[in-house]
N, C-alpha and C. Protein backbone atom coordinates (compact mmCIF):
# COMPACT_ATOMS: atom_id res chain seq x y z
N UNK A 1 86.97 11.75 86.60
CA UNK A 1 86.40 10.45 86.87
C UNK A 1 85.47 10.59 88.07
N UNK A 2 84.38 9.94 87.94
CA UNK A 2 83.31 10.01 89.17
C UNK A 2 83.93 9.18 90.16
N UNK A 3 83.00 9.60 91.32
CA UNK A 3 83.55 8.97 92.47
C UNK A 3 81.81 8.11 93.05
N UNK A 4 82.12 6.86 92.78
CA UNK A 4 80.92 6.19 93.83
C UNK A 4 80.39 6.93 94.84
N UNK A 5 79.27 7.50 95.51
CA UNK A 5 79.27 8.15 96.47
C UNK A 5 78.98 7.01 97.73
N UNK A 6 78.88 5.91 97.11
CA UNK A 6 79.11 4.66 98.92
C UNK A 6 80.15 4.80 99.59
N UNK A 7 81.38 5.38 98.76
CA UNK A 7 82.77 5.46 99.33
C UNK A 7 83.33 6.77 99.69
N UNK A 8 82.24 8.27 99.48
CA UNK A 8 82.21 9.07 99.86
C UNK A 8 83.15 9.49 101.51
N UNK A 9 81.51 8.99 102.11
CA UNK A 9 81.97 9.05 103.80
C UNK A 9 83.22 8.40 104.14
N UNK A 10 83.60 7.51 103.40
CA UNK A 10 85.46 6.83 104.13
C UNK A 10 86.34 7.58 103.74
N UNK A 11 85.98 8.21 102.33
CA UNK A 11 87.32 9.52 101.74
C UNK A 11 87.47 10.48 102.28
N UNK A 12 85.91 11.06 103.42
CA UNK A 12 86.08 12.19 103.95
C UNK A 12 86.78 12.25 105.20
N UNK A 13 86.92 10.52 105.64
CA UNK A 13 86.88 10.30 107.03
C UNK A 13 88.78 10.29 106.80
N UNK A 14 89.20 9.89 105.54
CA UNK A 14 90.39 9.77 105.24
C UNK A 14 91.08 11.15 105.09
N UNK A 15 90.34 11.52 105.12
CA UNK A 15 91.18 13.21 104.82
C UNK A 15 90.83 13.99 106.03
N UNK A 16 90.50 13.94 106.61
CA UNK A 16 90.15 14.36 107.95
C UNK A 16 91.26 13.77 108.73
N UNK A 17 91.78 12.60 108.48
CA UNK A 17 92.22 11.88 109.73
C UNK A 17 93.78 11.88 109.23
N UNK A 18 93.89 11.71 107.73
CA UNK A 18 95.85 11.34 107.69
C UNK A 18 96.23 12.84 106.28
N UNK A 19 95.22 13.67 105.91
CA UNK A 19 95.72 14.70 105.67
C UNK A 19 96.25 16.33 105.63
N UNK A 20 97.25 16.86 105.39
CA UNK A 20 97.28 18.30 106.15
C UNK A 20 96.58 18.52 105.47
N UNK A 21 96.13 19.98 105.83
CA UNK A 21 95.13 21.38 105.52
C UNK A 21 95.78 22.02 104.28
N UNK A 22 96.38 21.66 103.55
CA UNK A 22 97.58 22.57 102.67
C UNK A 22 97.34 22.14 101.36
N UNK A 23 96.50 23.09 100.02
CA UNK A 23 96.46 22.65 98.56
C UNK A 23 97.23 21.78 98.11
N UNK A 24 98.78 21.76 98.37
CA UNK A 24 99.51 20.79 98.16
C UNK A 24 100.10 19.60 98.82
N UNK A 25 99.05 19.01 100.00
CA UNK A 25 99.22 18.00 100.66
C UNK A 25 99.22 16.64 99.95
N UNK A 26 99.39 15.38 100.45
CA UNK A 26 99.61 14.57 99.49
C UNK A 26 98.25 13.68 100.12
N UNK A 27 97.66 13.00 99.55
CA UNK A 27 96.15 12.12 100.23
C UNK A 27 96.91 10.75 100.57
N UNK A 28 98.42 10.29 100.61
CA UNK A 28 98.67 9.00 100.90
C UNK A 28 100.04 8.75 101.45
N UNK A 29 100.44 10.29 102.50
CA UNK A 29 101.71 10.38 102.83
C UNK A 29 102.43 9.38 103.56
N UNK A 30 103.57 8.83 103.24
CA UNK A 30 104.57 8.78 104.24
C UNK A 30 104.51 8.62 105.80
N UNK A 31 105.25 8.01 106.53
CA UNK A 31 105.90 8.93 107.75
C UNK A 31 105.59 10.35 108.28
N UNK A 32 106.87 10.63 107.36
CA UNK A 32 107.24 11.46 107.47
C UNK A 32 106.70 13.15 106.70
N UNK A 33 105.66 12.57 105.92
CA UNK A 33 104.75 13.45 105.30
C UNK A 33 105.08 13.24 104.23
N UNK A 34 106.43 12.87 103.24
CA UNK A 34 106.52 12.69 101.99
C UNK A 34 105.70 11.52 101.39
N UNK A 35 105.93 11.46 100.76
CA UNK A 35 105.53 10.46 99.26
C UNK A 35 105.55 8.84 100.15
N UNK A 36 104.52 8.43 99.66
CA UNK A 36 104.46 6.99 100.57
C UNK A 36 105.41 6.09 99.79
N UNK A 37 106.25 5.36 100.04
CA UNK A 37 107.10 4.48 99.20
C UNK A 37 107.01 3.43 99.12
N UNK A 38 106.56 2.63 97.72
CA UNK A 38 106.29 1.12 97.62
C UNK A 38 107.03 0.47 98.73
N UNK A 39 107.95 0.11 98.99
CA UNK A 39 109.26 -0.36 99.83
C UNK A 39 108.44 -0.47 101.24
N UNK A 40 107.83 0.70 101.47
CA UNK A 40 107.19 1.16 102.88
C UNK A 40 105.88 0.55 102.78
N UNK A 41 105.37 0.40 102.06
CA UNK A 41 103.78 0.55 101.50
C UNK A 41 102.96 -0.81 102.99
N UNK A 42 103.80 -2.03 102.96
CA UNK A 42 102.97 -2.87 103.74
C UNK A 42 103.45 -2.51 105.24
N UNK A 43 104.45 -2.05 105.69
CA UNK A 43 104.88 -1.89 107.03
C UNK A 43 103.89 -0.72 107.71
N UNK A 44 103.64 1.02 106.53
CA UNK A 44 102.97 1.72 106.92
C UNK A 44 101.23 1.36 107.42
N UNK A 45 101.24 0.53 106.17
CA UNK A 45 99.70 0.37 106.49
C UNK A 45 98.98 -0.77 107.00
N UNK A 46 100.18 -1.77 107.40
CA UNK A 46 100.25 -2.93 107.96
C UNK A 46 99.13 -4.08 107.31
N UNK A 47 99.32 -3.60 106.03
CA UNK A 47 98.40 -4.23 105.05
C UNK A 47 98.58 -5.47 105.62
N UNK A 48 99.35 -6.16 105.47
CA UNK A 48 99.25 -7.79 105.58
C UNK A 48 98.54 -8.19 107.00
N UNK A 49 98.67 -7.73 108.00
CA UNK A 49 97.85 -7.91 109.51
C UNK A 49 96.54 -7.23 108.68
N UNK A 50 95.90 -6.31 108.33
CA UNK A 50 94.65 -5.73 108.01
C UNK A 50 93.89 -6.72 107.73
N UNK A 51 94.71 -7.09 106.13
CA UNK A 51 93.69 -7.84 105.61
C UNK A 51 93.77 -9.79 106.05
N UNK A 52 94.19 -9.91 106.96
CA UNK A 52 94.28 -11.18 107.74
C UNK A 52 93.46 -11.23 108.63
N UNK A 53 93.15 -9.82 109.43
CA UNK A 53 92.29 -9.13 110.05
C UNK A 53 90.77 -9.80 109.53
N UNK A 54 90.57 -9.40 107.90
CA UNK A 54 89.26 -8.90 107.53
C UNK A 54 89.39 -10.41 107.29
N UNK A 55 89.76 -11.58 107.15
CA UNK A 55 89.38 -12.92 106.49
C UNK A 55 89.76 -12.88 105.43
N UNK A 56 90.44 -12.22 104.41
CA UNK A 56 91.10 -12.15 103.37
C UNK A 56 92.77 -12.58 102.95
N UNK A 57 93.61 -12.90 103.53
CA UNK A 57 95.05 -13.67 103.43
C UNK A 57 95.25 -13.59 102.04
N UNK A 58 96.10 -12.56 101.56
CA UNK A 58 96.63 -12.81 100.35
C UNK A 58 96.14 -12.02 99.82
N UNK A 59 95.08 -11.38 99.88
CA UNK A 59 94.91 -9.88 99.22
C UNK A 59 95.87 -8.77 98.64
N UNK A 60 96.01 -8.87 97.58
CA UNK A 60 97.04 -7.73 97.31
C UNK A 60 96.31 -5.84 97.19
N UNK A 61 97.30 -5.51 97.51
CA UNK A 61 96.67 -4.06 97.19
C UNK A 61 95.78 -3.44 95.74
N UNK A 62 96.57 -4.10 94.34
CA UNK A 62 96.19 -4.02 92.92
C UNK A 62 94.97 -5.12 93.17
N UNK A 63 94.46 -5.85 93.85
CA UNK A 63 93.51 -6.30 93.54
C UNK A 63 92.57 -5.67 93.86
N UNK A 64 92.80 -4.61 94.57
CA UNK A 64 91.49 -3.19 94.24
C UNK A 64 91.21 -3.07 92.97
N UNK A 65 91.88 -2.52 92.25
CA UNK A 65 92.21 -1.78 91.08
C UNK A 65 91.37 -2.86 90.47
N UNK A 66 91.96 -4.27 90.35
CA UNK A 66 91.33 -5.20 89.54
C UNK A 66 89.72 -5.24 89.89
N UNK A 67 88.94 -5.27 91.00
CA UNK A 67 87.82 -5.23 91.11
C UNK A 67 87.13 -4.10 90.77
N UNK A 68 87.48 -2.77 90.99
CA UNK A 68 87.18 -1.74 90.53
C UNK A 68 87.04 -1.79 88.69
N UNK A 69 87.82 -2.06 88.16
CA UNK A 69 88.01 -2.32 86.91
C UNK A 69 86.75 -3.19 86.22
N UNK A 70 86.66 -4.49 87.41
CA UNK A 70 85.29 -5.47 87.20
C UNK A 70 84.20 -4.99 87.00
N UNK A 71 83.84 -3.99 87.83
CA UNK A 71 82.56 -3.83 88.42
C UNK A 71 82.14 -2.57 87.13
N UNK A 72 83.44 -1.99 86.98
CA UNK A 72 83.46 -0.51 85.63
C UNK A 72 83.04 -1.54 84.49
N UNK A 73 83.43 -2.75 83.94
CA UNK A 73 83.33 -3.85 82.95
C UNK A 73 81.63 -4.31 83.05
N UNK A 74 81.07 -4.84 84.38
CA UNK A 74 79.80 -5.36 84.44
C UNK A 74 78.93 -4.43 84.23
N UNK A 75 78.86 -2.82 84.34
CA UNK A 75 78.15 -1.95 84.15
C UNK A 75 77.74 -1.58 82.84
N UNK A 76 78.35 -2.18 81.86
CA UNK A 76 78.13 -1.90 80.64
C UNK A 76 78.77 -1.13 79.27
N UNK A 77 79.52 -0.69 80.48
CA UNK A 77 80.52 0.58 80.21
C UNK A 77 80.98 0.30 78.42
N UNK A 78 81.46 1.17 77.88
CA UNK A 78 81.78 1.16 76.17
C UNK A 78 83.62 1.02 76.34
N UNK A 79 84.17 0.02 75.45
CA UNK A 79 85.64 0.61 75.41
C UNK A 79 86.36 1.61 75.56
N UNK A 80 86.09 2.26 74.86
CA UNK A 80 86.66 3.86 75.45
C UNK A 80 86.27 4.37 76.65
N UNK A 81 85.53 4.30 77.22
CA UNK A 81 85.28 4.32 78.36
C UNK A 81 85.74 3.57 79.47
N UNK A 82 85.76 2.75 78.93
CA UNK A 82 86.62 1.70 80.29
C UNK A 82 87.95 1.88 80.46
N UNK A 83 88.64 2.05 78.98
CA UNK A 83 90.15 2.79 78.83
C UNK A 83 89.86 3.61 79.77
N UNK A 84 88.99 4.95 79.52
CA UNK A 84 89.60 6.24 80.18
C UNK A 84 89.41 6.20 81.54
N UNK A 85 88.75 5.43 82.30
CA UNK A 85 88.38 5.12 83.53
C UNK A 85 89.99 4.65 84.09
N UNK A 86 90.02 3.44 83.00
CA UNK A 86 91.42 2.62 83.88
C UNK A 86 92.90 3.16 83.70
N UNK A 87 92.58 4.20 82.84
CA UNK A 87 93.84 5.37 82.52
C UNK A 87 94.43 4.70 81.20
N UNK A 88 94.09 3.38 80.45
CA UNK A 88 94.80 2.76 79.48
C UNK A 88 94.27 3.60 77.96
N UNK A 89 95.89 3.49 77.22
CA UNK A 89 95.45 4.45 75.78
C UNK A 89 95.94 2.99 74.90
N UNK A 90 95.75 1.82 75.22
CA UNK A 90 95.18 0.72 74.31
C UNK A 90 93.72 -0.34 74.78
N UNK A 91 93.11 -0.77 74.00
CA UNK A 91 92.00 -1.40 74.16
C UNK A 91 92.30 -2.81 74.64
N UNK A 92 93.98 -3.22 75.17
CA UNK A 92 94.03 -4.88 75.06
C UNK A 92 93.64 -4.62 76.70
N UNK A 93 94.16 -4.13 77.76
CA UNK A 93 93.63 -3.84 79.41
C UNK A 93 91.89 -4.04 79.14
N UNK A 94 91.19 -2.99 78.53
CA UNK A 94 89.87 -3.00 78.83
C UNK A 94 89.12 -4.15 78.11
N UNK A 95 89.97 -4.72 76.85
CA UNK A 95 89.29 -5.83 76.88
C UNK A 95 89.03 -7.48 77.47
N UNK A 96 90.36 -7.30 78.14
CA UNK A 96 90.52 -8.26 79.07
C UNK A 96 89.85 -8.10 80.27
N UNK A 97 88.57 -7.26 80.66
CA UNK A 97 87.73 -7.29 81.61
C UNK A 97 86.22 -7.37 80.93
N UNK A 98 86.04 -6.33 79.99
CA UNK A 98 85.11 -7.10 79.11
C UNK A 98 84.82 -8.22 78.82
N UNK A 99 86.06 -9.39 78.26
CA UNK A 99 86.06 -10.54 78.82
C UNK A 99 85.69 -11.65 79.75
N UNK A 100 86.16 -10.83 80.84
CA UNK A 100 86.05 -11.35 81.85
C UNK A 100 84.50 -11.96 83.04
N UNK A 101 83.60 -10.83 81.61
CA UNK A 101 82.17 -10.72 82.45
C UNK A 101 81.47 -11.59 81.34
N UNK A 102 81.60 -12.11 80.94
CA UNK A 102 80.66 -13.18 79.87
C UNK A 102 78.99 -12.97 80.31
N UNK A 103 78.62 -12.28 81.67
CA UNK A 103 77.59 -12.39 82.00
C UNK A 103 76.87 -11.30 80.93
N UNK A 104 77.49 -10.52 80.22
CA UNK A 104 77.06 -9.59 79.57
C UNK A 104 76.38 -9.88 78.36
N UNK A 105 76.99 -11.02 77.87
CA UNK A 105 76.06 -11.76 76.54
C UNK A 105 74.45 -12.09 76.94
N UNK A 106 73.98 -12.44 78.28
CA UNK A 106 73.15 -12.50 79.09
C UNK A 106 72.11 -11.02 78.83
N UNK A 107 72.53 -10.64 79.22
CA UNK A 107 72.40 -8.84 79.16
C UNK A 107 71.60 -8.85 78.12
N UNK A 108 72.67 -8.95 76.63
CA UNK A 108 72.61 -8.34 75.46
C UNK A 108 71.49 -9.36 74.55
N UNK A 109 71.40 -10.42 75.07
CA UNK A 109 70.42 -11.74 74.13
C UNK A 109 69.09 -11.24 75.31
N UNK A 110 68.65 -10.59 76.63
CA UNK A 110 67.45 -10.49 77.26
C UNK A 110 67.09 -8.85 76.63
N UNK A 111 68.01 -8.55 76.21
CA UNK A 111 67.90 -6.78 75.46
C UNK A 111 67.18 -7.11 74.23
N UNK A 112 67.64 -7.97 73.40
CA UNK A 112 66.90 -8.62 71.91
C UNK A 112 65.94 -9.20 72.11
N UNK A 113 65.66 -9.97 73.42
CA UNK A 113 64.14 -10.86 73.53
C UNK A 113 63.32 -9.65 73.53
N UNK A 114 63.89 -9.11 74.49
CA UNK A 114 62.47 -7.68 74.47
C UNK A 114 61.93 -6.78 73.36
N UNK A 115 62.92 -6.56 72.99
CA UNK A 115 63.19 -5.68 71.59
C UNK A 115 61.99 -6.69 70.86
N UNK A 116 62.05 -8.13 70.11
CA UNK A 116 61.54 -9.13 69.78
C UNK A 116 59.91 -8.82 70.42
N UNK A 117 60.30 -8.95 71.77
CA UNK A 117 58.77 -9.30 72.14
C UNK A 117 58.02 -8.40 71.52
N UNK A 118 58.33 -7.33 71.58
CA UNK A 118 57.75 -5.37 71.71
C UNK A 118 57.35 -5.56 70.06
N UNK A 119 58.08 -6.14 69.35
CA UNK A 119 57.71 -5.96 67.56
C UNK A 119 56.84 -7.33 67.81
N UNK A 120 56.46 -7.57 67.96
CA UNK A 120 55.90 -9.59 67.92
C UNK A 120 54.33 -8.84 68.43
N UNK A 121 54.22 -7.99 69.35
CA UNK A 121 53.28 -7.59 70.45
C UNK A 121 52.72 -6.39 69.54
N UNK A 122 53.45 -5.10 68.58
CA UNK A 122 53.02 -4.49 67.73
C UNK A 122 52.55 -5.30 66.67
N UNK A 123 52.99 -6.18 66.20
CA UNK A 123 52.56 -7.13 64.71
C UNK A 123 50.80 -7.28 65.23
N UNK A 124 50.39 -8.15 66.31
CA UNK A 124 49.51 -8.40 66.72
C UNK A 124 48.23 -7.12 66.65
N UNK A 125 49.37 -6.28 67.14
CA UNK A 125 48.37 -4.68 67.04
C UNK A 125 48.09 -3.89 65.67
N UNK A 126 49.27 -3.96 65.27
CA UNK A 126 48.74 -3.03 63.87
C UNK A 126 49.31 -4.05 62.62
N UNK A 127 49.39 -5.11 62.43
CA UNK A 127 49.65 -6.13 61.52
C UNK A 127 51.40 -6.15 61.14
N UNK A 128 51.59 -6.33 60.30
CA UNK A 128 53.26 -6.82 60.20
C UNK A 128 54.63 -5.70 61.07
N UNK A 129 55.02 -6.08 61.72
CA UNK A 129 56.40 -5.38 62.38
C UNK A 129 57.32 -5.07 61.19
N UNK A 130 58.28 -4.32 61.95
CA UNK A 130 59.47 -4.08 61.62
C UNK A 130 60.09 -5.20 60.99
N UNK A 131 60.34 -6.23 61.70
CA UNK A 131 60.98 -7.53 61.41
C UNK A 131 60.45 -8.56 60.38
N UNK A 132 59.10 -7.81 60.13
CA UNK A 132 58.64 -8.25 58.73
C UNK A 132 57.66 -9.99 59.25
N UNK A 133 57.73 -9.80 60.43
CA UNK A 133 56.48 -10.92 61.17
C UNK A 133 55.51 -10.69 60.99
């Protein structure tokens, strides 16, 4: 899976700063270096002060995931593709963000005007289009 490169410089700055040097280090340890534990998850990272911090109250952590997911949906992305992005091996997850962007019908009816214009604009030039105008 690609990695945005806007978010590059914070991953490097993240591994620099909370991971060991060791092939088998973990990128989201613990304490104690093990395995970070849901249970632990808001005390370690003091999520709830953070994002109260940033003007956000109520932010959950999965609502990454969910925007990430958005933004993979507004791009255009194909079903299978959005599956394999969001790790899902059914189409009901990726279509419920597909969904979610209705702005895409937008998209797809200014994709056909053009298409339209371009045969409407040949008719004029060399007499009847494709579309039989």
């Amino acid at each position: 899976m690609g990695i945005p490169q806007a978010i590059v410089p914070a991953l490097r700055e993240h591994l620099a700063t909370y991971v060991q040097d060791d092939p088998g280090a973990l990128l989201f340890p613990g304490a104690k270096g093990g395995p970070l534990r849901r249970s632990g998850f808001n005390t370690r990272t003091r999520w709830v002060d953070v994002v109260k911090e940033m003007g956000l109250p109520g932010l959950h952590f999965h609502d990454l995931r969910h925007t990430g997911n958005m933004l993979a949906a507004e791009s255009g992305a194909g079903l299978k593709d959005l599956m394999a992005r969001m790790g899902h091996d059914n189409v009901r997850a990726a279509m419920i963000y597909q969904h979610a962007i209705r702005g895409a019908d937008k998209t797809i009816t200014d994709a056909i005007d053009r298409h339209i214009g371009e045969a409407a604009g040949d008719q004029d030039e060399q007499g009847p289009s494709v579309l039989g105008w």
